[in-house]
N, C-alpha and C. Protein backbone atom coordinates (compact mmCIF):
# COMPACT_ATOMS: atom_id res chain seq x y z
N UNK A 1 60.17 161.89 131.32
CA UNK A 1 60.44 160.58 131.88
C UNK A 1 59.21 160.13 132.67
N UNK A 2 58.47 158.86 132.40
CA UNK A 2 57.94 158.01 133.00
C UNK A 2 58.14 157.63 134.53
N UNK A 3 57.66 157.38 135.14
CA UNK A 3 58.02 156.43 136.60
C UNK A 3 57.46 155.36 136.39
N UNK A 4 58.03 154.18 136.73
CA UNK A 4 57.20 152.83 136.32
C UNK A 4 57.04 151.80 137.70
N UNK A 5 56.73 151.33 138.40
CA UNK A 5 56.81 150.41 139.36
C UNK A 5 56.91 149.25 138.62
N UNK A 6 57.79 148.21 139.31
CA UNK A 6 57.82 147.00 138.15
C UNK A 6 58.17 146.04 139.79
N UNK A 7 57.00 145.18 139.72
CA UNK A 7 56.85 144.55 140.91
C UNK A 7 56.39 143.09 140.63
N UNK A 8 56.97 142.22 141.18
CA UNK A 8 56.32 140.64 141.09
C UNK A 8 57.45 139.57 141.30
N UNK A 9 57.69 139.16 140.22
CA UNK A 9 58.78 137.78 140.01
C UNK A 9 58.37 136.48 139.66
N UNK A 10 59.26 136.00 139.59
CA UNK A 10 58.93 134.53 138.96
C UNK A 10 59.44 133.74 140.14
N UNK A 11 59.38 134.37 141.27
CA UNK A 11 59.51 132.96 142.30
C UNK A 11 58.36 133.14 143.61
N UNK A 12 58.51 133.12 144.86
CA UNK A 12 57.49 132.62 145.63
C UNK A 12 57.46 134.61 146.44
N UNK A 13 58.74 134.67 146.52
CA UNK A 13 58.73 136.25 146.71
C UNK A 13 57.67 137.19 146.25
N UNK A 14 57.27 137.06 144.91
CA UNK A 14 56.31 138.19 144.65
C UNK A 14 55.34 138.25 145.23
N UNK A 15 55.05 137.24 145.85
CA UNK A 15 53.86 137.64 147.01
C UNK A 15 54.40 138.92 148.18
N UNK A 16 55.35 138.84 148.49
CA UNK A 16 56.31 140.31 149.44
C UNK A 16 55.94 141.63 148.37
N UNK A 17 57.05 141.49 147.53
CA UNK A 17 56.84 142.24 146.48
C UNK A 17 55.40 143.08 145.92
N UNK A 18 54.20 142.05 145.79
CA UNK A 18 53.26 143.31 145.82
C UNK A 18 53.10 144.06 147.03
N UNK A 19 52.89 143.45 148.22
CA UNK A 19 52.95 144.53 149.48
C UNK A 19 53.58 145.19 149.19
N UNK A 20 55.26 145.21 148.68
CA UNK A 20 56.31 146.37 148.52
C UNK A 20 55.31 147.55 147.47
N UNK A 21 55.45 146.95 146.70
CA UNK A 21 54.32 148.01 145.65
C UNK A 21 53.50 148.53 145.79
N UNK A 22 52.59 148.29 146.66
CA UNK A 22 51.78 149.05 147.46
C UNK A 22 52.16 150.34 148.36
N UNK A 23 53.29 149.87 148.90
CA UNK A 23 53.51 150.98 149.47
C UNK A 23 54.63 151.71 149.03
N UNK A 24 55.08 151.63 147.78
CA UNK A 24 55.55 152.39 146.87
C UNK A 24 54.57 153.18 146.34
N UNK A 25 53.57 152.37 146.04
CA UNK A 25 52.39 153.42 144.88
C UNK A 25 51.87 154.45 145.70
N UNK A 26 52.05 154.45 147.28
CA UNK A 26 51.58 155.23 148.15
C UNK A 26 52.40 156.09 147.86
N UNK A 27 53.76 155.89 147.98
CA UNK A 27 54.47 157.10 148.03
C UNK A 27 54.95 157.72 146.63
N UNK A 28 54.52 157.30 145.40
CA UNK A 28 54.41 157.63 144.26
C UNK A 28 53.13 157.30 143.16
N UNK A 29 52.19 157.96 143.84
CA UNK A 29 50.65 157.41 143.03
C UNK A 29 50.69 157.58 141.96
N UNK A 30 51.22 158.62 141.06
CA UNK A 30 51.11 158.53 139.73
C UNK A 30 52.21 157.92 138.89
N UNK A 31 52.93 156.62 139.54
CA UNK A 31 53.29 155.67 138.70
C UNK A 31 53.06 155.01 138.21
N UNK A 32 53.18 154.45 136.54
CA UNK A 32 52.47 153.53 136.36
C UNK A 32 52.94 152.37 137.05
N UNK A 33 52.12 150.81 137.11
CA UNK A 33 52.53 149.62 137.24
C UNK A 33 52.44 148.60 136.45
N UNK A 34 53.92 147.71 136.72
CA UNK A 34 53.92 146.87 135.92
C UNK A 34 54.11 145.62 136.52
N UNK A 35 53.27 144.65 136.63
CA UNK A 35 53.54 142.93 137.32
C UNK A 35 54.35 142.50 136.59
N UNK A 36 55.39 141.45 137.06
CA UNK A 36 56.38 140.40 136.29
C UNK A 36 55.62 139.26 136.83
N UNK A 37 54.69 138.27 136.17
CA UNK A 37 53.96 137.54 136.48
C UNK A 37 55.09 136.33 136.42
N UNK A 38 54.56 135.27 136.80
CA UNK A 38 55.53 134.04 137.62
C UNK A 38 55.99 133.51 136.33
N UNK A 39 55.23 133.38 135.03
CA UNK A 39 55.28 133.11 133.73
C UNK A 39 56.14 134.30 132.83
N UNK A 40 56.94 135.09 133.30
CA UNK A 40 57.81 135.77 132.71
C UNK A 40 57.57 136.70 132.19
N UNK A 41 56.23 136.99 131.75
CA UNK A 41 55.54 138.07 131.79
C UNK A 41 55.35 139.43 132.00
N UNK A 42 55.09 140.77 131.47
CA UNK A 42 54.25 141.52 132.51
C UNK A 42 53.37 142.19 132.09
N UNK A 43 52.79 142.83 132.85
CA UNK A 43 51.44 143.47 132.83
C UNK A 43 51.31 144.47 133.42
N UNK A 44 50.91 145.51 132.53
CA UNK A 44 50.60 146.85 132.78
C UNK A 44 49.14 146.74 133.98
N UNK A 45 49.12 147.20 134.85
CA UNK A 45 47.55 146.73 136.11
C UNK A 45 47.63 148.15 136.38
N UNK A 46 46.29 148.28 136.92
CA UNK A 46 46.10 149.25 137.47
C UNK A 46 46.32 149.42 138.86
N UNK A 47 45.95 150.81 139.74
CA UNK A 47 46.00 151.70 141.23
C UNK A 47 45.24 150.67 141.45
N UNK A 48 43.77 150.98 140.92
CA UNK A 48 42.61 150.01 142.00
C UNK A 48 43.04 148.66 142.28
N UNK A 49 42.78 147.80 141.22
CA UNK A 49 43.44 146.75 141.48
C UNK A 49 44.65 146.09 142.60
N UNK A 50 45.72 146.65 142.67
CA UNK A 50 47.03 146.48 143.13
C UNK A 50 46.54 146.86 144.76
N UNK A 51 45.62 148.24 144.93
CA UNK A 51 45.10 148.66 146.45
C UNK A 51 44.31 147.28 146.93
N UNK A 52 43.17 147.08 146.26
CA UNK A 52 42.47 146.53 146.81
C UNK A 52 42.42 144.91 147.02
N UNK A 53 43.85 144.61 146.65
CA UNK A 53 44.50 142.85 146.88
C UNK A 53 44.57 143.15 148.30
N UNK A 54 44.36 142.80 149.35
CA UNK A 54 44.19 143.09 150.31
C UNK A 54 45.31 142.19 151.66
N UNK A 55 44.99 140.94 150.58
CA UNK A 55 46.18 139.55 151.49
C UNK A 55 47.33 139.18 150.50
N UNK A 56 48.21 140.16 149.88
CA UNK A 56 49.15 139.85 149.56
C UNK A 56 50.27 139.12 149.42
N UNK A 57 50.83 138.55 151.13
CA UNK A 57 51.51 137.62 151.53
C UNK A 57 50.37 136.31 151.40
N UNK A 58 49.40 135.77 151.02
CA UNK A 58 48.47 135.03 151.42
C UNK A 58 47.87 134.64 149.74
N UNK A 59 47.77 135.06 148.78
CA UNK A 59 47.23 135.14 147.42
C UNK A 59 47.83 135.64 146.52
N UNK A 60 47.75 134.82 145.33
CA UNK A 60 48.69 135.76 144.61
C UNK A 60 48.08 136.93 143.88
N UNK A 61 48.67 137.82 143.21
CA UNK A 61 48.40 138.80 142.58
C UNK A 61 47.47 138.31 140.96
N UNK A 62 46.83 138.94 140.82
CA UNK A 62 46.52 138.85 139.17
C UNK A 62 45.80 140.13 138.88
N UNK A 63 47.17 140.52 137.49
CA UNK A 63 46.88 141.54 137.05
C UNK A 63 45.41 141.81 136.23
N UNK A 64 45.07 140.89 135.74
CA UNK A 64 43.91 141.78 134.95
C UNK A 64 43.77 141.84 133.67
N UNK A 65 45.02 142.15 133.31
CA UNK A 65 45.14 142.58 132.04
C UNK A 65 45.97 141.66 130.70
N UNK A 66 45.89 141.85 129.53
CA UNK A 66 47.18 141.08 128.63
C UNK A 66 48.63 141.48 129.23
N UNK A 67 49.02 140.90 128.60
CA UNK A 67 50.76 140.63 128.90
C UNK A 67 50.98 141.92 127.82
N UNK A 68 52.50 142.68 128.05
CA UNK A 68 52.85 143.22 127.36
C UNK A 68 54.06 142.77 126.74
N UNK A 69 53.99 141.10 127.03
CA UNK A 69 55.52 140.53 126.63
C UNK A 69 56.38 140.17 127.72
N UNK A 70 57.14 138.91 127.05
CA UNK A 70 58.47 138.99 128.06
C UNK A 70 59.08 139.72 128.91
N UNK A 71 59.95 139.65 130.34
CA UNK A 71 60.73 141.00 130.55
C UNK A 71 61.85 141.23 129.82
N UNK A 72 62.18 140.36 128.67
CA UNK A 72 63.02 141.51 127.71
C UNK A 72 62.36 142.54 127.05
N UNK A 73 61.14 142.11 126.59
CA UNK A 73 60.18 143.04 125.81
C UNK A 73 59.75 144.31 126.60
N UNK A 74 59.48 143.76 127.89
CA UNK A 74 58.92 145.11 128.78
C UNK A 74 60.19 146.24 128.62
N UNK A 75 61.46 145.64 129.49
CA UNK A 75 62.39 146.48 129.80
C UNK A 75 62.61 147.64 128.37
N UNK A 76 62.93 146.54 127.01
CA UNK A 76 62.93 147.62 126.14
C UNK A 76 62.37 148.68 125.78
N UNK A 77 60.89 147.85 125.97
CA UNK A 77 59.44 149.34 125.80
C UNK A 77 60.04 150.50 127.14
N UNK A 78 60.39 149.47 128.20
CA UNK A 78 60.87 151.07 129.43
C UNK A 78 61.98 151.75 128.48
N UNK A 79 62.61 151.51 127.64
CA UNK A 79 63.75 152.42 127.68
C UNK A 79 63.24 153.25 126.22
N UNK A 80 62.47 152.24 125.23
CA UNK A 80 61.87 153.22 124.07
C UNK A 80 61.34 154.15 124.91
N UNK A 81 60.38 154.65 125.63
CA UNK A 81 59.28 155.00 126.38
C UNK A 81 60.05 156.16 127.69
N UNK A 82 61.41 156.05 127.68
CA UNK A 82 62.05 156.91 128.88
C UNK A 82 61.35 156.87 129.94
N UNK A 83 61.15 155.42 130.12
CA UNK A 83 60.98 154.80 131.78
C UNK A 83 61.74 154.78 132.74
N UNK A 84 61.43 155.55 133.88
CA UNK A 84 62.10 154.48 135.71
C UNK A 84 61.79 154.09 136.05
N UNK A 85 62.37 153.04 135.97
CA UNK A 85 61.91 151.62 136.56
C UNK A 85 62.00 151.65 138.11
N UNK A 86 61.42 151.44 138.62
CA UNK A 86 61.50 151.50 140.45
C UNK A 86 60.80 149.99 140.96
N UNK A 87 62.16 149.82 141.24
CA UNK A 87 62.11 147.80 141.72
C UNK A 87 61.44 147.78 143.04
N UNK A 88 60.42 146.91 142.78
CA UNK A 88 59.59 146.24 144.49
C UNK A 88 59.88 144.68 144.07
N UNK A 89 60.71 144.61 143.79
CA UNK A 89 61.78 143.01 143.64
C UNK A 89 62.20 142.37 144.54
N UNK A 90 61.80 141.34 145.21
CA UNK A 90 62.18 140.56 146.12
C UNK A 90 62.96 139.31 146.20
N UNK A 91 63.97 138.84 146.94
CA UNK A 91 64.33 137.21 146.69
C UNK A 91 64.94 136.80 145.24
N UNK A 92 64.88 135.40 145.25
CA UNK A 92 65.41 134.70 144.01
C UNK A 92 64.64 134.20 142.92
N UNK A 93 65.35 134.35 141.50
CA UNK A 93 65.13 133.60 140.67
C UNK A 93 64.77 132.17 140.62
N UNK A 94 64.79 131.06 139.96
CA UNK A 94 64.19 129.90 139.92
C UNK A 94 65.79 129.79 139.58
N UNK A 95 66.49 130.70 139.12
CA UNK A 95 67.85 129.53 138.88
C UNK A 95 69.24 129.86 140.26
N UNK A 96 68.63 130.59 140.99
CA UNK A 96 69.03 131.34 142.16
C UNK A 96 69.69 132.32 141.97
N UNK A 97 69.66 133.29 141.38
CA UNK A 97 70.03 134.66 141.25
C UNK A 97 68.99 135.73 141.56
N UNK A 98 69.84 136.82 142.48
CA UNK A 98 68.25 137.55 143.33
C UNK A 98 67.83 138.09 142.37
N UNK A 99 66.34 139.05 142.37
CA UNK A 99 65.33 139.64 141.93
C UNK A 99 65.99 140.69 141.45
N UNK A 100 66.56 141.48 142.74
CA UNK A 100 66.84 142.85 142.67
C UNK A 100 68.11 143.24 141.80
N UNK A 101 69.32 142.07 141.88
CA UNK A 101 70.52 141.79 141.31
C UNK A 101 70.57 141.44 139.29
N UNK A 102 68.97 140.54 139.49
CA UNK A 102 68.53 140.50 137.82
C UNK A 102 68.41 141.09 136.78
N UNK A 103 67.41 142.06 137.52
CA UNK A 103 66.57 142.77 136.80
C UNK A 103 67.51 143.98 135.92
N UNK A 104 67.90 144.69 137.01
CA UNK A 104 69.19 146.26 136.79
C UNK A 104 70.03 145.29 136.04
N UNK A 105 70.44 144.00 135.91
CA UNK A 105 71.82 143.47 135.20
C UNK A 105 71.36 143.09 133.79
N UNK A 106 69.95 143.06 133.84
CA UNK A 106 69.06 142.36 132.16
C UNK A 106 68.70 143.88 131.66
N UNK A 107 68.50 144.91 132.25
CA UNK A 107 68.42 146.35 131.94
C UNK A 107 69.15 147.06 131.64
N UNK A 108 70.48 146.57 132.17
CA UNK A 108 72.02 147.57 131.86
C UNK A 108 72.58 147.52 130.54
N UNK A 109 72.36 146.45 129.78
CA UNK A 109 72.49 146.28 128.49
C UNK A 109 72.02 147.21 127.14
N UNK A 110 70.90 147.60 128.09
CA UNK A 110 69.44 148.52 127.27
C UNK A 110 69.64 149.77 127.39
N UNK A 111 70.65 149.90 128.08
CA UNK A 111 70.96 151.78 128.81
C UNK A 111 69.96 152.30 129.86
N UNK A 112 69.20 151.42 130.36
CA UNK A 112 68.13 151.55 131.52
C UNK A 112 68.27 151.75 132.35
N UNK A 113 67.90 153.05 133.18
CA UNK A 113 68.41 153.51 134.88
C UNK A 113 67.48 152.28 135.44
N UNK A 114 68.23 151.78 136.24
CA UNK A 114 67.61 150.89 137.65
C UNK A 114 68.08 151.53 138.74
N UNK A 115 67.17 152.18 139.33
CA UNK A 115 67.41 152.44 140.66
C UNK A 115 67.31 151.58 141.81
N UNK A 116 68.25 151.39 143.15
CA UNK A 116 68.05 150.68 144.33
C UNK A 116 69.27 149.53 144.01
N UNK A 117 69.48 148.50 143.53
CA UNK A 117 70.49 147.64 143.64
C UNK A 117 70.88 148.02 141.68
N UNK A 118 71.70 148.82 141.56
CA UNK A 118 71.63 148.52 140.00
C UNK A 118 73.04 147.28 139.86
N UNK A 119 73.45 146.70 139.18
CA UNK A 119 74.24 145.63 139.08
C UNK A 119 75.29 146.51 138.60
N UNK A 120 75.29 147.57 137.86
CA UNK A 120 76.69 148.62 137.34
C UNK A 120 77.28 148.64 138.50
N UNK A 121 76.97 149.52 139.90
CA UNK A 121 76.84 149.43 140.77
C UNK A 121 78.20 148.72 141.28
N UNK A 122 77.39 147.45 141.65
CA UNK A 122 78.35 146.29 141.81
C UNK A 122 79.53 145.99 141.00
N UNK A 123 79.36 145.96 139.90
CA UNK A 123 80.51 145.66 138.88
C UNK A 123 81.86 146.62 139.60
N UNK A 124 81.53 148.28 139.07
CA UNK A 124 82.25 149.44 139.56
C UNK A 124 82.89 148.91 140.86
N UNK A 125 82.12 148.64 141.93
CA UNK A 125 82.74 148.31 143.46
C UNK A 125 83.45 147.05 143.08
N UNK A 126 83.88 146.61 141.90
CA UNK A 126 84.52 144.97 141.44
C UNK A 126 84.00 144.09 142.30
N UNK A 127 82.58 143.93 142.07
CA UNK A 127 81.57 142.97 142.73
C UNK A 127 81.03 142.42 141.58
N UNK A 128 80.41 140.96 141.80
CA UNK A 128 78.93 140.58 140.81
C UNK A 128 77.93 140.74 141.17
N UNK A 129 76.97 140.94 140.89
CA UNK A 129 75.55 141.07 141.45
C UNK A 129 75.00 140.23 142.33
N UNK A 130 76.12 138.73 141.76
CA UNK A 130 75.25 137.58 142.97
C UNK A 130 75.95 137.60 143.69
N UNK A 131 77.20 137.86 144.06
CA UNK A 131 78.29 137.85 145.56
C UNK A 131 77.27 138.99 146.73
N UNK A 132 76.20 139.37 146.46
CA UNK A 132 75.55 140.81 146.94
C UNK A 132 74.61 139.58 148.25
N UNK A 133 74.79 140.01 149.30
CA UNK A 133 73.76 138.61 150.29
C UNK A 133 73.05 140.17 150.90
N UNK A 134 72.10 139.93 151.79
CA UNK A 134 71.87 140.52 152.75
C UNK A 134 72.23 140.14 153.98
């Protein structure tokens, strides 16, 4: 099994979100990473890169690299690939559904462990993912 960081979003949050990733990659350096660029996107980026963004809350991120596809496309490659996905997901969607509530609920379909908010989760506790506030 893979470890994957999968950090960004498509709303104003992913600016949080790479800080989160950062200090995820600290505490798991040999994960790979993956940006969800604002365009739906993601992108495999590298350690250096992701360290040395320095104003995170302040600029946005840019990976570097090609797209590896949609996040339907990514998630699947995580599950061909026996990926964990480890969410630095912040905030809302553009159609207002959170980050963290999305992602595990567009993954659960795929048989994909999401760790941290998985939406199964919720269901089991006879919750939806979006009734979930902080």
């Amino acid at each position: 099994m893979r470890i994957t960081i999968l950090f960004g979003g498509t709303n104003k949050e992913r600016l949080v979100s790479v800080a989160s990733a950062q200090a995820l990659h600290a505490a798991l350096p040999e994960a790979d990473l993956w940006f969800w660029d604002v365009d739906d996107t993601v992108h495999e980026t590298s350690s250096e890169l992701l360290l040395k963004h320095s104003r995170p809350f302040e600029h946005p991120f840019r990976p570097g690299t090609p797209s590896l596809g949609k996040i339907e496309q990514a998630l699947d490659r995580a599950k061909g690939e026996d990926r964990l996905l480890v969410l630095g997901l912040h905030g809302r969607r553009a159609s207002g559904q959170p980050e963290r509530g999305t992602a595990p609920h567009r993954s659960d379909p795929r048989g994909r462990r999401a760790p941290g908010h998985p939406a199964s989760a919720y269901r089991r506790r006879g919750h939806d993912h979006r009734d979930h506030r902080r």
